[in-house]
N, C-alpha and C. Protein backbone atom coordinates (compact mmCIF):
# COMPACT_ATOMS: atom_id res chain seq x y z
N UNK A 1 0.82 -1.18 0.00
CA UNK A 1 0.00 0.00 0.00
C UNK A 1 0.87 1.26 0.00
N UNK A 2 1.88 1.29 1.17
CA UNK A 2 2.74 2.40 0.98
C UNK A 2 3.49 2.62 -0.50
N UNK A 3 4.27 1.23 -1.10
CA UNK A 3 4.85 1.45 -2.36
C UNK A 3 3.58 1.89 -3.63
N UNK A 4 2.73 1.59 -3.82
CA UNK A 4 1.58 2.03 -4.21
C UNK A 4 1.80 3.87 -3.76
N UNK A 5 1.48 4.42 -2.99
CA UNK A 5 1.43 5.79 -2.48
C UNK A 5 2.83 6.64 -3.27
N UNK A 6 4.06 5.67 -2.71
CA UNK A 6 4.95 6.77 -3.29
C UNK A 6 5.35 6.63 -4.87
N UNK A 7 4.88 5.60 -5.27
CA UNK A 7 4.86 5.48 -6.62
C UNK A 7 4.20 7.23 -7.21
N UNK A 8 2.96 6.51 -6.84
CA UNK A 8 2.05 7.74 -7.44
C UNK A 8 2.58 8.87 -7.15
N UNK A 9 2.40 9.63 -6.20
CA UNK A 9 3.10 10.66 -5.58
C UNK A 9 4.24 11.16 -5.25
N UNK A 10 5.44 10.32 -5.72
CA UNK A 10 6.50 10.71 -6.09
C UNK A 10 7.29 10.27 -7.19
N UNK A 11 6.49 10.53 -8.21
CA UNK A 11 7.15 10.23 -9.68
C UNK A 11 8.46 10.65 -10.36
N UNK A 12 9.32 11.67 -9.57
CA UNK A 12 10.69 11.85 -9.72
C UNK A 12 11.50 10.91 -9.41
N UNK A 13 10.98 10.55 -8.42
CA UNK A 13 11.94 9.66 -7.66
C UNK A 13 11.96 8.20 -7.89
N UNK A 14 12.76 8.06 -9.24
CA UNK A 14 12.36 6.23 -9.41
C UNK A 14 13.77 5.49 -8.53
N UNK A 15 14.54 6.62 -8.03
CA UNK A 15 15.68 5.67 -7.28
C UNK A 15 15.29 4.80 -5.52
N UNK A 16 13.76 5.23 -5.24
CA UNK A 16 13.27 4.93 -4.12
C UNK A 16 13.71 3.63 -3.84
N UNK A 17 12.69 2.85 -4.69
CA UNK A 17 12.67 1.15 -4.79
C UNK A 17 13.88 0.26 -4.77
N UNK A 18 14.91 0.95 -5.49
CA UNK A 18 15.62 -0.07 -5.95
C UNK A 18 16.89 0.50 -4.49
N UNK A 19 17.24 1.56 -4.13
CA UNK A 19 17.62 1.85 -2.91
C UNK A 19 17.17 0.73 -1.50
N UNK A 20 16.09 1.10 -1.46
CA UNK A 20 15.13 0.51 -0.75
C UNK A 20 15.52 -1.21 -0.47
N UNK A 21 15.88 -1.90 -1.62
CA UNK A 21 16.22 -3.15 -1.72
C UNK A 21 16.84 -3.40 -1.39
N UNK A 22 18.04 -2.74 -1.95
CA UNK A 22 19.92 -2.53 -1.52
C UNK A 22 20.01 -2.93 -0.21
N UNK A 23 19.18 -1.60 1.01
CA UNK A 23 19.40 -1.63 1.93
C UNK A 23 18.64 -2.63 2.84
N UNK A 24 17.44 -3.52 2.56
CA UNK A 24 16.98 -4.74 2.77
C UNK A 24 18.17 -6.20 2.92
N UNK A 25 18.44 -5.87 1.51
CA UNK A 25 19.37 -6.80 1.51
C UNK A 25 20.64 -6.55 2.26
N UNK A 26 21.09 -5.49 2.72
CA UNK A 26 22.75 -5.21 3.56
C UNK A 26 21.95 -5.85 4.77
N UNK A 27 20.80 -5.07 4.86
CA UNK A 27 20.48 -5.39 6.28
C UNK A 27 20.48 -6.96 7.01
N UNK A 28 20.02 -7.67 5.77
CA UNK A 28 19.77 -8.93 5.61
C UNK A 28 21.11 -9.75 5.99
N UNK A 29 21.65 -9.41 5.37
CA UNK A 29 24.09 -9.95 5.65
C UNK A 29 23.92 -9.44 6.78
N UNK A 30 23.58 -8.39 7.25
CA UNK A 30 24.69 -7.89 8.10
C UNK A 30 23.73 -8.62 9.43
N UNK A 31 22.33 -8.92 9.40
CA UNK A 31 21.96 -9.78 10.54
C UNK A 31 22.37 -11.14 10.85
N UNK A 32 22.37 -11.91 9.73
CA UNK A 32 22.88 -13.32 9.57
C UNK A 32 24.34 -13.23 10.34
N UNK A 33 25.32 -12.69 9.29
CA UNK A 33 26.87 -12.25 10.74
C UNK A 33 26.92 -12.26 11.58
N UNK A 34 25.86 -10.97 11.58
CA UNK A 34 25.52 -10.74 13.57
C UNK A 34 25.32 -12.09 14.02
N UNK A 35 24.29 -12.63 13.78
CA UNK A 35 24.16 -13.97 14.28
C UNK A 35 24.88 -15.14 14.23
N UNK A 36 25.89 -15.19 13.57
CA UNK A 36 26.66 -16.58 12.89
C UNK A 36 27.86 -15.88 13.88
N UNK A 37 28.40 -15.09 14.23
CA UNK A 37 29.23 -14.14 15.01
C UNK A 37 29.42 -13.98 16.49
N UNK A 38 27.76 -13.60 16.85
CA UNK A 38 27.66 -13.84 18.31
C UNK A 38 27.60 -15.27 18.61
N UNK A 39 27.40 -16.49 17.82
CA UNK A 39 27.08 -18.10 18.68
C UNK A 39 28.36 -18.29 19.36
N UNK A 40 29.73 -18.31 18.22
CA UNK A 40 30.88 -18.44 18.81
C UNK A 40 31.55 -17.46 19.81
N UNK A 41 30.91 -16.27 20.01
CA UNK A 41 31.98 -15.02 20.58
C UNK A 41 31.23 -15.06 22.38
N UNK A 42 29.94 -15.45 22.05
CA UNK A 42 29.26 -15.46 23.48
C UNK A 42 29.95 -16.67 24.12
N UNK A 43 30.61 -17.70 23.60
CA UNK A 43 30.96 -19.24 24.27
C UNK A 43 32.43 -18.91 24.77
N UNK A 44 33.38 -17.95 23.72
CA UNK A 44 34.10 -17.24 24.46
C UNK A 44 34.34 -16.43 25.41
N UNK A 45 33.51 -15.24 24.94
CA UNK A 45 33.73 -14.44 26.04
C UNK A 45 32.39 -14.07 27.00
N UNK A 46 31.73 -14.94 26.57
CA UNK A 46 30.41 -14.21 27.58
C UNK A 46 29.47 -13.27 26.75
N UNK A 47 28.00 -13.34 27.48
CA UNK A 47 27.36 -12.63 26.59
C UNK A 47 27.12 -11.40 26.41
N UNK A 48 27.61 -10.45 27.52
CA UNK A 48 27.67 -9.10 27.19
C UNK A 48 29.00 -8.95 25.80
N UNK A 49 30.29 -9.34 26.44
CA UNK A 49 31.46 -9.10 25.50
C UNK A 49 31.09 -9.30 23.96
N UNK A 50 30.63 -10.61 24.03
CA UNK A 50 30.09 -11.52 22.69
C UNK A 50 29.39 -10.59 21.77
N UNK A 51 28.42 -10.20 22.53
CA UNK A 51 26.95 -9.31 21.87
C UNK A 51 27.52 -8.30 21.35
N UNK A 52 28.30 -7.47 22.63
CA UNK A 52 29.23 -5.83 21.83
C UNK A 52 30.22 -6.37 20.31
N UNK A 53 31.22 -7.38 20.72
CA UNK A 53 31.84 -7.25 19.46
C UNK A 53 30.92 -7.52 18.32
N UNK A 54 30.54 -8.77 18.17
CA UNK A 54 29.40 -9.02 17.05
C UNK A 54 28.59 -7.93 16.56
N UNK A 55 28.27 -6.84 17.19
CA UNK A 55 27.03 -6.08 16.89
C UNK A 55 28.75 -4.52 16.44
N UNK A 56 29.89 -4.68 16.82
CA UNK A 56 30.65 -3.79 16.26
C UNK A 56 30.96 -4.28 15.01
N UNK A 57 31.48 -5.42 14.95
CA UNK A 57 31.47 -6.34 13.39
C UNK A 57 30.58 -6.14 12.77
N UNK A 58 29.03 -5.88 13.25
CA UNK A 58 27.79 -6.03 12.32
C UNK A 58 27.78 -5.03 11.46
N UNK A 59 27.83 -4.06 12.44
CA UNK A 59 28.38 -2.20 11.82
C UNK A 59 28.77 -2.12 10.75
N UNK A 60 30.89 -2.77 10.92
CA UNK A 60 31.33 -3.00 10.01
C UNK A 60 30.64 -3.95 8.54
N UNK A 61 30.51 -4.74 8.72
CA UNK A 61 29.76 -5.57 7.86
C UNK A 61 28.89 -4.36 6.53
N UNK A 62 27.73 -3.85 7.51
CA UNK A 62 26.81 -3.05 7.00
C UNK A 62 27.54 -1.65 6.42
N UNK A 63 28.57 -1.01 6.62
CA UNK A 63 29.29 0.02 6.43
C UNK A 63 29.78 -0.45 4.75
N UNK A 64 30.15 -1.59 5.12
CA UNK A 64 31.15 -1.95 3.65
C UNK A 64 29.99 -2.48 2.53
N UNK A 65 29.06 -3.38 3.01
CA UNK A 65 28.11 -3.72 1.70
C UNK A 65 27.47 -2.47 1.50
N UNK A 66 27.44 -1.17 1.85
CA UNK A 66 26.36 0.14 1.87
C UNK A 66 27.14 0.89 0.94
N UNK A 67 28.70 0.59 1.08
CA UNK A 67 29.12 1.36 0.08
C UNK A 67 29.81 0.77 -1.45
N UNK A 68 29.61 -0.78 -1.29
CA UNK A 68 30.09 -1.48 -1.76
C UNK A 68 28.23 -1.71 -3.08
N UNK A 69 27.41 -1.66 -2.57
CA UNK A 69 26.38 -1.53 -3.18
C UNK A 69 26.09 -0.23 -3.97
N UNK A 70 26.43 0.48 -3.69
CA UNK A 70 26.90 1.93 -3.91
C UNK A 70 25.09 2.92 -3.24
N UNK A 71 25.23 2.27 -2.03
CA UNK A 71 23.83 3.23 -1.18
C UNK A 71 24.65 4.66 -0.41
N UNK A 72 25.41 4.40 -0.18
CA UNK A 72 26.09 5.59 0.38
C UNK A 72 27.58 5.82 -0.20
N UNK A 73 28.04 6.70 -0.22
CA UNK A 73 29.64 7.25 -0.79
C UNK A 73 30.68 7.32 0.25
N UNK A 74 31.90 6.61 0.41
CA UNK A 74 32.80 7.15 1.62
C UNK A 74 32.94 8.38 2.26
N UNK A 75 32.22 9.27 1.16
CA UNK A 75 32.28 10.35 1.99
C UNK A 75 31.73 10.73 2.70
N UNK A 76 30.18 10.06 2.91
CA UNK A 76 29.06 10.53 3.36
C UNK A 76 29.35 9.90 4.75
N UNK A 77 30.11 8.30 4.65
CA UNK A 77 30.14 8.01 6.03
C UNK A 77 31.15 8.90 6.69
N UNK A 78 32.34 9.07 6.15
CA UNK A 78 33.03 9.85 7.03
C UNK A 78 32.58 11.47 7.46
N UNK A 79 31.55 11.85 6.32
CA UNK A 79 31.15 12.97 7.01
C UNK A 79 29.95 12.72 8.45
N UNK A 80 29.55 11.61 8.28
CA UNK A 80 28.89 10.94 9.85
C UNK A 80 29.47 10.48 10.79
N UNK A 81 30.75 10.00 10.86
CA UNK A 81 31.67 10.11 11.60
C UNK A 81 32.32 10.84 12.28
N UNK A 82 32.42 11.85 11.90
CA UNK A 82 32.73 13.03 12.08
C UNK A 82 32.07 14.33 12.94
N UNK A 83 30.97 13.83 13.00
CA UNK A 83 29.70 14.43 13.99
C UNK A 83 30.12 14.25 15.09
């Protein structure tokens, strides 16, 4: 219903959708990691330690397919970094 809405109503913008996917799919890797990441890191170190690195890896993960997909530009992250 929503893709329906911005179709119609935002007819400039045909880069919505296919953006939109990109970032479905990073999101998609970068949860599976997370998860394939924390089984072994929690048996090591416990589940607070486990959870933080995995979910800093996940970051990473999502940082590199975002620009590697070409959803964002290195520059844009480092200008968010930078905040």
């Amino acid at each position: 219903m929503n893709l329906i809405f911005l179709r119609k109503y935002l007819v400039g913008c045909k880069a919505i959708i296919p953006n939109t996917i990109k970032i479905l799919i990073a999101s998609l890797i970068m949860g599976v990691c997370a998860y394939f990441i924390f089984n072994p890191l929690s048996d090591m170190l416990g589940v607070k330690r486990g959870g933080i690195i995995a979910i800093l890896i996940a970051c990473i993960i999502y940082a590199v397919l975002a620009v590697l997909m070409k959803i964002v530009s290195v520059k844009e992250i480092k200008s968010m970094l930078k905040r």
